[in-house]
N, C-alpha and C. Protein backbone atom coordinates (compact mmCIF):
# COMPACT_ATOMS: atom_id res chain seq x y z
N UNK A 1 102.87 85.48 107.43
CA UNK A 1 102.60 86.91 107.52
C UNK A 1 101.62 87.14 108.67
N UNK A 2 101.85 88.21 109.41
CA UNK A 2 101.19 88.63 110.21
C UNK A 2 100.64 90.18 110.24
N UNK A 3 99.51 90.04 110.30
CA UNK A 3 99.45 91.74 110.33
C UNK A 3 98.14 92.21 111.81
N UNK A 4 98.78 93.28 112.26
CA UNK A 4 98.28 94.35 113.41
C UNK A 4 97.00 94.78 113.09
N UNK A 5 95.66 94.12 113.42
CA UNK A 5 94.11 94.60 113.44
C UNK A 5 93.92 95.52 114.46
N UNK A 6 94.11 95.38 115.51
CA UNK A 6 93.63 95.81 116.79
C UNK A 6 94.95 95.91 117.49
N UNK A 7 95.65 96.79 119.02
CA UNK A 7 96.78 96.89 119.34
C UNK A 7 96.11 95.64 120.16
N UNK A 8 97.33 94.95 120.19
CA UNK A 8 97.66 93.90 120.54
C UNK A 8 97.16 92.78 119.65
N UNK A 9 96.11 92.66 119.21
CA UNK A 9 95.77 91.15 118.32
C UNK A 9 96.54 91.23 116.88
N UNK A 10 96.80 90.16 116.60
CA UNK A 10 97.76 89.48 115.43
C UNK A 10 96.19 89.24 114.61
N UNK A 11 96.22 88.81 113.34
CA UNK A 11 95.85 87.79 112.59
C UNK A 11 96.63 87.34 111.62
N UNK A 12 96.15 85.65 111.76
CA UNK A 12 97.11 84.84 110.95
C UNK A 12 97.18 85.06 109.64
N UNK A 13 97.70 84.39 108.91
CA UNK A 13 97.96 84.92 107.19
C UNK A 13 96.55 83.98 106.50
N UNK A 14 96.35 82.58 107.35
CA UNK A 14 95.11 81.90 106.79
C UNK A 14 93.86 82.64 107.20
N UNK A 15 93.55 84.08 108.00
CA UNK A 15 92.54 84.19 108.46
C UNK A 15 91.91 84.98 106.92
N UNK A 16 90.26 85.10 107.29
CA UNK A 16 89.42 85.32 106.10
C UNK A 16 89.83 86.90 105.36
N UNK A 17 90.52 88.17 106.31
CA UNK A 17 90.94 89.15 105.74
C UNK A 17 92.10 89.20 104.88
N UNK A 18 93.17 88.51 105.06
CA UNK A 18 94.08 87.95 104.53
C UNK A 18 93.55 87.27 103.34
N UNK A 19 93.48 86.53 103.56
CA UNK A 19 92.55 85.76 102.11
C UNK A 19 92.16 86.50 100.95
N UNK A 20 91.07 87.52 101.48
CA UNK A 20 90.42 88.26 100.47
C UNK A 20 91.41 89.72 100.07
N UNK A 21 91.76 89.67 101.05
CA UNK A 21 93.17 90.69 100.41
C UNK A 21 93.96 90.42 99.36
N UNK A 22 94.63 88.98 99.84
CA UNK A 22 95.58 88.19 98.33
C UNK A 22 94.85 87.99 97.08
N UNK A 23 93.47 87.78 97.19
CA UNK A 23 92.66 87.17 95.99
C UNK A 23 92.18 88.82 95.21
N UNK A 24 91.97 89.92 96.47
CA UNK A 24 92.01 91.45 95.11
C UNK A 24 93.64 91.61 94.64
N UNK A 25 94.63 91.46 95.58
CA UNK A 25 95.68 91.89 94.84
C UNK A 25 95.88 90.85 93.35
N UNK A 26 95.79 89.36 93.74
CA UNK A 26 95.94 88.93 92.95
C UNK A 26 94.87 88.90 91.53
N UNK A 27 93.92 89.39 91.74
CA UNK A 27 92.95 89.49 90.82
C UNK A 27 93.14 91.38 89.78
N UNK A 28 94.08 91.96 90.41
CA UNK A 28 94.75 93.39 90.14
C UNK A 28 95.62 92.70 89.01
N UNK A 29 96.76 91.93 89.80
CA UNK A 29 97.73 91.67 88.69
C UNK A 29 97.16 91.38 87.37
N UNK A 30 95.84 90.26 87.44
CA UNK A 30 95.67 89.23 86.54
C UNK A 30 95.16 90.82 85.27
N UNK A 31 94.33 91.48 86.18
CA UNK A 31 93.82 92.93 85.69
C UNK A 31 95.03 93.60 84.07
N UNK A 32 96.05 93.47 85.18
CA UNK A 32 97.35 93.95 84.09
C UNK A 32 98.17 93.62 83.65
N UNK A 33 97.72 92.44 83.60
CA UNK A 33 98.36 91.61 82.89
C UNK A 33 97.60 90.98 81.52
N UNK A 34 96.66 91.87 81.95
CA UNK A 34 95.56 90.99 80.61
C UNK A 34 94.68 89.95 80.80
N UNK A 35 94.60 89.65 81.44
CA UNK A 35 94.50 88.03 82.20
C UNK A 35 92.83 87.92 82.73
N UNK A 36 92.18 89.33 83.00
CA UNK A 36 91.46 89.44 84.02
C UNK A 36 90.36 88.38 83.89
N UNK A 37 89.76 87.69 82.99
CA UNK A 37 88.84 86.79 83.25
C UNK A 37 89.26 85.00 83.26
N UNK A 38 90.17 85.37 83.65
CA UNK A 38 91.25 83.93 84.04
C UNK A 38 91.03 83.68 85.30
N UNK A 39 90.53 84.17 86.40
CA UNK A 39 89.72 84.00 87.56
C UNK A 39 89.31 82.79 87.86
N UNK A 40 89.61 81.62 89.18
CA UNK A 40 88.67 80.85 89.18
C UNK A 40 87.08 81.51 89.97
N UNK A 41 86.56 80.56 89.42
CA UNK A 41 84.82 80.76 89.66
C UNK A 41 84.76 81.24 91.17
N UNK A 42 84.09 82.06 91.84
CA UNK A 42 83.81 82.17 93.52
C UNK A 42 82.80 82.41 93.39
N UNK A 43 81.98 81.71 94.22
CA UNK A 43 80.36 82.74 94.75
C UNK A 43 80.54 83.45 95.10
N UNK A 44 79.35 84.56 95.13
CA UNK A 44 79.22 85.63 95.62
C UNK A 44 80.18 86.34 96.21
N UNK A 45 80.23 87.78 96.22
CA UNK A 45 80.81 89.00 96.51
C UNK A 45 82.20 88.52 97.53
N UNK A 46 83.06 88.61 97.24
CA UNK A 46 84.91 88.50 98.17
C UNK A 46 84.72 89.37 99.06
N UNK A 47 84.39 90.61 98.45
CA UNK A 47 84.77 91.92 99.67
C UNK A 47 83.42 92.65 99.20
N UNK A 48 83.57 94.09 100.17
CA UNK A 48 82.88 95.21 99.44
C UNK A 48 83.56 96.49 99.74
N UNK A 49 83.82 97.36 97.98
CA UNK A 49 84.06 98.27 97.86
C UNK A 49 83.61 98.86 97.61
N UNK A 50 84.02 99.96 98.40
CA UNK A 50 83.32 102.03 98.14
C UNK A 50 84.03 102.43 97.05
N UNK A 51 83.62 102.94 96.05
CA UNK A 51 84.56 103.56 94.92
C UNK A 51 83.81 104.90 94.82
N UNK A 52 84.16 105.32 93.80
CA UNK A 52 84.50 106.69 93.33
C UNK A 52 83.15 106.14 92.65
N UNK A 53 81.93 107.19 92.18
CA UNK A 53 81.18 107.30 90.78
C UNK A 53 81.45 106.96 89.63
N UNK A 54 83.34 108.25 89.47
CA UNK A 54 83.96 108.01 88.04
C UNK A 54 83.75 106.28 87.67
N UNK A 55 84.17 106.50 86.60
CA UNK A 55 83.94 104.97 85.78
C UNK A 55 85.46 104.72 86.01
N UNK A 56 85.54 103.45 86.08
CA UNK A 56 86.72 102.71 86.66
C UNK A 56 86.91 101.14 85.81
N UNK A 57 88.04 100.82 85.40
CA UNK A 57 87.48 99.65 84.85
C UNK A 57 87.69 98.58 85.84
N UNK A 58 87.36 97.43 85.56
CA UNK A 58 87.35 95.91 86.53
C UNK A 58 89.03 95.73 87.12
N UNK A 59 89.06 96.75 87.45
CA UNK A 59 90.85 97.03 88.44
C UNK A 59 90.94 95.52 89.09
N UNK A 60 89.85 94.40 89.89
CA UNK A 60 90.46 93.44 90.35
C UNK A 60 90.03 92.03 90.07
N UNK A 61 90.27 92.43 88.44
CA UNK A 61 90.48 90.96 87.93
C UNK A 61 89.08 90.43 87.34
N UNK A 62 88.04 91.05 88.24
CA UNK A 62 86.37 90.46 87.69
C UNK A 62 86.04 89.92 88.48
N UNK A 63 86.72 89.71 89.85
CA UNK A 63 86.43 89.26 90.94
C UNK A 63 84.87 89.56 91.41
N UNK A 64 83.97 88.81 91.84
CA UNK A 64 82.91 89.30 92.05
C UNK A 64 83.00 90.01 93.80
N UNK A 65 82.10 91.20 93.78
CA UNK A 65 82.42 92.34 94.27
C UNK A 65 80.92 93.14 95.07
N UNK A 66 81.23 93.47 96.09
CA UNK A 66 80.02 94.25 96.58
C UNK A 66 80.18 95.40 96.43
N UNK A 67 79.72 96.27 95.38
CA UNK A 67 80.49 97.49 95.19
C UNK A 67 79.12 98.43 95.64
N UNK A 68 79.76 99.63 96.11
CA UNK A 68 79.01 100.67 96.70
C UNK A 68 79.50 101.80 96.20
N UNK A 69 79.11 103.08 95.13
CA UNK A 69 79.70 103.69 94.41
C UNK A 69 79.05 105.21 95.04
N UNK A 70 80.04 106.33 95.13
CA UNK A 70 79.47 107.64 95.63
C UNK A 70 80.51 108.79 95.01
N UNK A 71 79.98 110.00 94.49
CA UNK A 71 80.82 110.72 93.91
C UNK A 71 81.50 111.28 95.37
N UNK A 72 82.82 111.01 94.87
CA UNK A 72 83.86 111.63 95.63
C UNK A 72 84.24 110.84 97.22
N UNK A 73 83.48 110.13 97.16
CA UNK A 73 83.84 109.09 98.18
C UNK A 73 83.05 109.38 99.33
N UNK A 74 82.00 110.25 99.23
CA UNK A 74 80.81 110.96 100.58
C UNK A 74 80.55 109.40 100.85
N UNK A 75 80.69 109.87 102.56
CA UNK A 75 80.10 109.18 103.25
C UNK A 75 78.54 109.29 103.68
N UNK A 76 77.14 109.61 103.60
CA UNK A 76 76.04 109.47 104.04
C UNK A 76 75.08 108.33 104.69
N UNK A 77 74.02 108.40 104.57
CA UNK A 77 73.37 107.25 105.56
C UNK A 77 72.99 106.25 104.47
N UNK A 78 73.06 106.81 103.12
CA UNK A 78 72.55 105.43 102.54
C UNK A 78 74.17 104.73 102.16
N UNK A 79 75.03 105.68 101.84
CA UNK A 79 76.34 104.58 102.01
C UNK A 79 77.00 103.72 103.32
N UNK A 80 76.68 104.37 104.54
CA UNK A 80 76.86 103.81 105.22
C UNK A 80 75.89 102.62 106.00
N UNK A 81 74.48 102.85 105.12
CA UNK A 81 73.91 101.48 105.28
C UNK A 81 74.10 100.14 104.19
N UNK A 82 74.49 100.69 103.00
CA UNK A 82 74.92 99.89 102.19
C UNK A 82 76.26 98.74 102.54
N UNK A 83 77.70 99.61 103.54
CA UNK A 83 78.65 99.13 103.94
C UNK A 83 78.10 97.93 104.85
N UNK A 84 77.53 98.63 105.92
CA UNK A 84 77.28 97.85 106.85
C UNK A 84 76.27 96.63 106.43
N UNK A 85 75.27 96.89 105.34
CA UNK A 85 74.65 95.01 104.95
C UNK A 85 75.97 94.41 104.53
N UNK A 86 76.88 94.38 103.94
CA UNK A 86 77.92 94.03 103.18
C UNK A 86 78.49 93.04 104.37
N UNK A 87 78.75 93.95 105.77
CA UNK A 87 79.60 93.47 106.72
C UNK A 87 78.79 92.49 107.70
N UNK A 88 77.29 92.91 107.87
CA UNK A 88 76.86 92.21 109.39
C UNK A 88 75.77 91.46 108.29
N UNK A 89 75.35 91.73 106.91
CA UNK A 89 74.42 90.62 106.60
C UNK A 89 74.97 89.47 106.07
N UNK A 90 76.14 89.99 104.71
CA UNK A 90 76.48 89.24 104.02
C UNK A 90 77.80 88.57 104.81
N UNK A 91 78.37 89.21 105.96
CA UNK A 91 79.36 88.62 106.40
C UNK A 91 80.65 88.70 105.27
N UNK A 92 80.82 89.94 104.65
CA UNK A 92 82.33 90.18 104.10
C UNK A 92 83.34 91.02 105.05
N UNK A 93 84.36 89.87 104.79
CA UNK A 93 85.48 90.02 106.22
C UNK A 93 86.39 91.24 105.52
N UNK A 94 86.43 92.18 104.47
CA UNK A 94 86.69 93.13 103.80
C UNK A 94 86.30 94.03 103.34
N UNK A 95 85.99 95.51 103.74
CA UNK A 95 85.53 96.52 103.18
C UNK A 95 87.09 97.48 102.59
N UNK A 96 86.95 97.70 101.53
CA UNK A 96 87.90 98.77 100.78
C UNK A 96 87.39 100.24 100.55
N UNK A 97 87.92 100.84 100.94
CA UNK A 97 87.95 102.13 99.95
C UNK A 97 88.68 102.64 99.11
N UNK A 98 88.57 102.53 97.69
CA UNK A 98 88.91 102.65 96.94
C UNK A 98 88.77 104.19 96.09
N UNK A 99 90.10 104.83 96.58
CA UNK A 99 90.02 106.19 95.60
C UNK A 99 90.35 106.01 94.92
N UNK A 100 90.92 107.25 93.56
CA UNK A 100 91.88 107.27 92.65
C UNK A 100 92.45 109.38 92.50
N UNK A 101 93.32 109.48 91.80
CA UNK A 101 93.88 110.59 91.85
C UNK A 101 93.19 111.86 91.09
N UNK A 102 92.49 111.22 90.17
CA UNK A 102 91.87 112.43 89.52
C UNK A 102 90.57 112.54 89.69
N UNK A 103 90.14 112.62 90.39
CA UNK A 103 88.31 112.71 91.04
C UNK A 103 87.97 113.99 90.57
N UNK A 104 87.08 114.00 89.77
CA UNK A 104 86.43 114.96 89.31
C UNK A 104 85.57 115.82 90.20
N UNK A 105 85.20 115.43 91.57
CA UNK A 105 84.84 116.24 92.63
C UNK A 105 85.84 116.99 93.64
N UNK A 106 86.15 118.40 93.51
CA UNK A 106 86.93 119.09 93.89
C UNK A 106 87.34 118.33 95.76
N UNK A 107 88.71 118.36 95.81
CA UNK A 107 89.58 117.67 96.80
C UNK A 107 89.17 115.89 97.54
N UNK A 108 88.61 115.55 96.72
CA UNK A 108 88.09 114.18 96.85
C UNK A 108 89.20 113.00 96.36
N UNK A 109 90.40 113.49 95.57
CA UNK A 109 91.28 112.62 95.25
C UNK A 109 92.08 112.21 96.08
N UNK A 110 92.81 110.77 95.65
CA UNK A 110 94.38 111.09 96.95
C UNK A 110 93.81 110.13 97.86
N UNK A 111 95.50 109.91 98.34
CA UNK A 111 95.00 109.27 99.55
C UNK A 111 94.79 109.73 101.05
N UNK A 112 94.88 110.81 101.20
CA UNK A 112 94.66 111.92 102.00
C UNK A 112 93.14 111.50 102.70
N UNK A 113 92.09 112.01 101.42
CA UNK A 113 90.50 111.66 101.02
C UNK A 113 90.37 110.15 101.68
N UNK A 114 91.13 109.14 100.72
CA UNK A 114 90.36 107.64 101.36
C UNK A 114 90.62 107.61 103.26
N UNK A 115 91.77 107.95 103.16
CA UNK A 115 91.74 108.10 105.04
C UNK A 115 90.81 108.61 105.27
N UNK A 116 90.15 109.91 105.41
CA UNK A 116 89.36 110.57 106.33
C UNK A 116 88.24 109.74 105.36
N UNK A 117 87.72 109.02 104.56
CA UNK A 117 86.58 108.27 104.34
C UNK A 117 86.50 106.65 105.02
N UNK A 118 88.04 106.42 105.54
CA UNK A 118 87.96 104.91 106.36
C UNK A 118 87.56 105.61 107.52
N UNK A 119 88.03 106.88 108.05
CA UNK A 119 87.80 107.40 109.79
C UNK A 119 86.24 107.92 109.23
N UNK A 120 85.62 108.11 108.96
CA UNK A 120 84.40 108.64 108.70
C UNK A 120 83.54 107.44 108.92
N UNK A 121 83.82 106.35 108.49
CA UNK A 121 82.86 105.08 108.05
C UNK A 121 82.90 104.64 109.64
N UNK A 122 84.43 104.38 110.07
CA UNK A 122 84.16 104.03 111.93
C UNK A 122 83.61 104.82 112.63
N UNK A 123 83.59 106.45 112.21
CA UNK A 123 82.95 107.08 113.37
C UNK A 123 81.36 107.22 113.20
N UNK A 124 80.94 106.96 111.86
CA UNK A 124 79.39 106.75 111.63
C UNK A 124 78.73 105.99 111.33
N UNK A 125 79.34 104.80 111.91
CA UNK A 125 78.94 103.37 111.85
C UNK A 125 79.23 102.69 113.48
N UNK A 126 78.11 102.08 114.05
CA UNK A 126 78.46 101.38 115.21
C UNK A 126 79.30 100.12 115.21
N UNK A 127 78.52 99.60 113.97
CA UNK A 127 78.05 98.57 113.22
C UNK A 127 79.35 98.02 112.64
N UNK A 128 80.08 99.22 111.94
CA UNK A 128 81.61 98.94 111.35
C UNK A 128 82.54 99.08 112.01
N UNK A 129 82.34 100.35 113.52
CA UNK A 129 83.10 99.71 114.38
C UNK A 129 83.41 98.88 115.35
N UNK A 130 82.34 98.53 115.39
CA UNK A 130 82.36 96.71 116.68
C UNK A 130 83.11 95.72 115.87
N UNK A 131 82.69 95.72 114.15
CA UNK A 131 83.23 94.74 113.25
C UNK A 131 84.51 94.35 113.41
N UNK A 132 84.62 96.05 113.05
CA UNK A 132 86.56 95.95 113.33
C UNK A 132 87.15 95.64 114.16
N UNK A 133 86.94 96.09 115.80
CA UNK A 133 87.28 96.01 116.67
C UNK A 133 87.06 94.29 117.03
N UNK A 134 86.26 93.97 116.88
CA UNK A 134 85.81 92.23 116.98
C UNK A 134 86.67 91.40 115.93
N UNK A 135 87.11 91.92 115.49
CA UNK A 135 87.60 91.34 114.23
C UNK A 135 87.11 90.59 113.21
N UNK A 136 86.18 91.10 113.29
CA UNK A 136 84.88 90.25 111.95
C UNK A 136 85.11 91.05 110.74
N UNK A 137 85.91 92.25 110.30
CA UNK A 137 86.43 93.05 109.48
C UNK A 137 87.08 93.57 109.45
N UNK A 138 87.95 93.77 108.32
CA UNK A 138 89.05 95.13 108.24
C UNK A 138 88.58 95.94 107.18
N UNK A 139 88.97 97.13 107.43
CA UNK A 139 88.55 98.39 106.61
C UNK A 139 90.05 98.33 105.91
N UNK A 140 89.99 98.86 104.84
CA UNK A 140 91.44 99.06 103.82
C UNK A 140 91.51 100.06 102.97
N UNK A 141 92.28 100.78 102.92
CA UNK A 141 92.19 102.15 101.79
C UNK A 141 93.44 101.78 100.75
N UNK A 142 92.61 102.14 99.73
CA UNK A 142 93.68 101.89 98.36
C UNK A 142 93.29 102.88 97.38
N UNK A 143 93.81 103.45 96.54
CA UNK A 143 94.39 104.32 95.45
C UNK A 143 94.47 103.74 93.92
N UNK A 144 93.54 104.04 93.09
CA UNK A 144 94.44 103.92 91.85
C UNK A 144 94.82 105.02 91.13
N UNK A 145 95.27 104.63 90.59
CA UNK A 145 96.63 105.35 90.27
C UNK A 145 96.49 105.23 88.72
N UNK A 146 95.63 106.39 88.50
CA UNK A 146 95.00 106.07 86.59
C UNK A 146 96.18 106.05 85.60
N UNK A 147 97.47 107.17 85.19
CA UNK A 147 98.38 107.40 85.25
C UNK A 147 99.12 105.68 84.39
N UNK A 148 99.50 104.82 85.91
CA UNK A 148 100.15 103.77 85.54
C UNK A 148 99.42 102.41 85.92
N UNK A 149 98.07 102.94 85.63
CA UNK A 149 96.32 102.10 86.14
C UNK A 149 96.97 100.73 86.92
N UNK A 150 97.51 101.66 88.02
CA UNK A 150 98.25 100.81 89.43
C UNK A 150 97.28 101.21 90.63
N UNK A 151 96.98 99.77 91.12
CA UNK A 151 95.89 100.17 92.71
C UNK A 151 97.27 100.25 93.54
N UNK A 152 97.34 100.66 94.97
CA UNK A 152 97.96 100.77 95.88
C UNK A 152 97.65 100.98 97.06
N UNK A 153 98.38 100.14 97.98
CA UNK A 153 97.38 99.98 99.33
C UNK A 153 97.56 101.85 100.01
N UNK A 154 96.82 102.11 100.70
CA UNK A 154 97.07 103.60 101.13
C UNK A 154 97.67 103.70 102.51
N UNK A 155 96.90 102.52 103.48
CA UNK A 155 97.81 102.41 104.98
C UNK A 155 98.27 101.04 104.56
N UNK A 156 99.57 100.62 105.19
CA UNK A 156 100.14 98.91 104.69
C UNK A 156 99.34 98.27 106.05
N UNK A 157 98.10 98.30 106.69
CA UNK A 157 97.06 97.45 107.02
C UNK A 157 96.10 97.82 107.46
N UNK A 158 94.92 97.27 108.12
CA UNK A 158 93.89 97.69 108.65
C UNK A 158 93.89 98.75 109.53
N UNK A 159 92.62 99.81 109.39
CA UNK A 159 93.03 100.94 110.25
C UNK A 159 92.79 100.37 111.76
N UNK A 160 93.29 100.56 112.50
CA UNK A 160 93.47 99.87 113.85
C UNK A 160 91.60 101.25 114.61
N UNK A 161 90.95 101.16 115.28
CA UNK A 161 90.27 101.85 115.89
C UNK A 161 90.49 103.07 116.02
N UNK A 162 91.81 103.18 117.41
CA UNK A 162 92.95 104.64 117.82
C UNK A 162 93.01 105.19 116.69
N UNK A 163 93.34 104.73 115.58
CA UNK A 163 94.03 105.31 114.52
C UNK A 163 92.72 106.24 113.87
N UNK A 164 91.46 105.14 113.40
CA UNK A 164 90.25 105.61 112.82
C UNK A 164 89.99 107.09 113.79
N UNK A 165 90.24 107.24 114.88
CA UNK A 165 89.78 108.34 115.42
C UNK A 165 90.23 109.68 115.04
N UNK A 166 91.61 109.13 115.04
CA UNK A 166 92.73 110.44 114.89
C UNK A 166 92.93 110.78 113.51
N UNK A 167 92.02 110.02 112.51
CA UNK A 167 91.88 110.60 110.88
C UNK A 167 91.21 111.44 110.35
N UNK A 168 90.19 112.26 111.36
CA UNK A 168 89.18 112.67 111.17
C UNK A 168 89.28 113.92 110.05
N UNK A 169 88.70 114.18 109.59
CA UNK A 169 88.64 115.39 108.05
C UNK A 169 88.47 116.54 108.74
N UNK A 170 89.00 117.78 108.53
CA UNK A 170 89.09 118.64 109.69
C UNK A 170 87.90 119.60 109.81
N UNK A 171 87.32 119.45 110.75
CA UNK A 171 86.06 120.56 110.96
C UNK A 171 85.87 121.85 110.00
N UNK A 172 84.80 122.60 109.81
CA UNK A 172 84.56 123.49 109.48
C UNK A 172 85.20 124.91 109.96
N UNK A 173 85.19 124.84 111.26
CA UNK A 173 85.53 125.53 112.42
C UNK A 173 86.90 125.31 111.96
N UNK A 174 87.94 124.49 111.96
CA UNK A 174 89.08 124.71 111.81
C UNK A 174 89.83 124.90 110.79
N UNK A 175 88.79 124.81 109.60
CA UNK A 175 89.69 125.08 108.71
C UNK A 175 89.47 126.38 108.21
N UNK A 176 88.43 126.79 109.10
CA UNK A 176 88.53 128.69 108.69
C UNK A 176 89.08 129.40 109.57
N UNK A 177 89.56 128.56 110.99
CA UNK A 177 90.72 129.43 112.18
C UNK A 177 92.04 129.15 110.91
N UNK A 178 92.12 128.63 110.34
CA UNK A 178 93.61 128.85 109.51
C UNK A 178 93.69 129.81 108.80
């Protein structure tokens, strides 16, 4: 498997984002399958995820986790200093954002929301975007899906830079010219 970080760079399927990708999906299944503390042992934190406030249960398995929690998925300076120890201290080659559909903070659900919260994090972070762009991280947006308590990836890979730009949540200014 190969997947598109940056236009033009590949990474391999053994590289460290890959990795920690297979070990949340696979730590999801184990989730619903019942399974979830069937886990082998890992040190410290796989990835780190942004979630929702709402209460959520152990969606990936019990996997140990850098979790960073904010109602409705706000981006500010203490979440976005929280992301960034995750990425340049602890060296996790995975940041998620993790929505879900029924967010109790008005239009914060959806995967609509986790996009403009992955383009938010690159455009107010230096820090997360050199990562990315260097390839020392991928950003990932996923969804659960309370309903059929199914996660789901939201883009099928890392937001590429170009892309982070063009996600942006639409100004103030423009959403009252509509």
């Amino acid at each position: 498997m190969v997947e598109e970080n940056e236009p033009g760079r590949a990474t391999a399927a053994g590289d460290p984002v890959t990795r920690t990708l297979g070990l949340l999906l696979a730590g999801h299944r184990r989730y619903r399958d019942g399974r979830a503390s069937t886990a082998d042992p890992v040190d410290g934190p796989v990835a780190a995820v942004l979630g929702c406030a709402d209460p959520q249960p152990a969606l990936f398995g019990g996997l140990p986790l850098y979790e960073v929690r904010t109602a409705g998925l706000r981006v500010g300076p203490a979440v976005l200093g929280s992301v960034e120890y995750a990425v340049d201290r602890l060296r996790l080659p995975l940041v998620v954002v993790l929505g879900h559909l029924r967010c109790g903070v008005p239009g914060a659900g959806g995967p609509a929301h986790v996009r403009a919260t992955l383009a938010a994090l690159r455009r107010g972070s230096r820090v997360l975007d050199t990562a990315v762009a260097d390839g020392r991280c991928a950003l990932v947006g996923m969804c659960w899906h309370e309903d059929r308590d199914l996660v789901r990836p939201v883009l099928p890979r890392a937001v590429p830079a170009a892309h982070g730009r063009r996600l942006r949540p639409p100004s103030r200014r423009t959403v009252r010219a509509r």
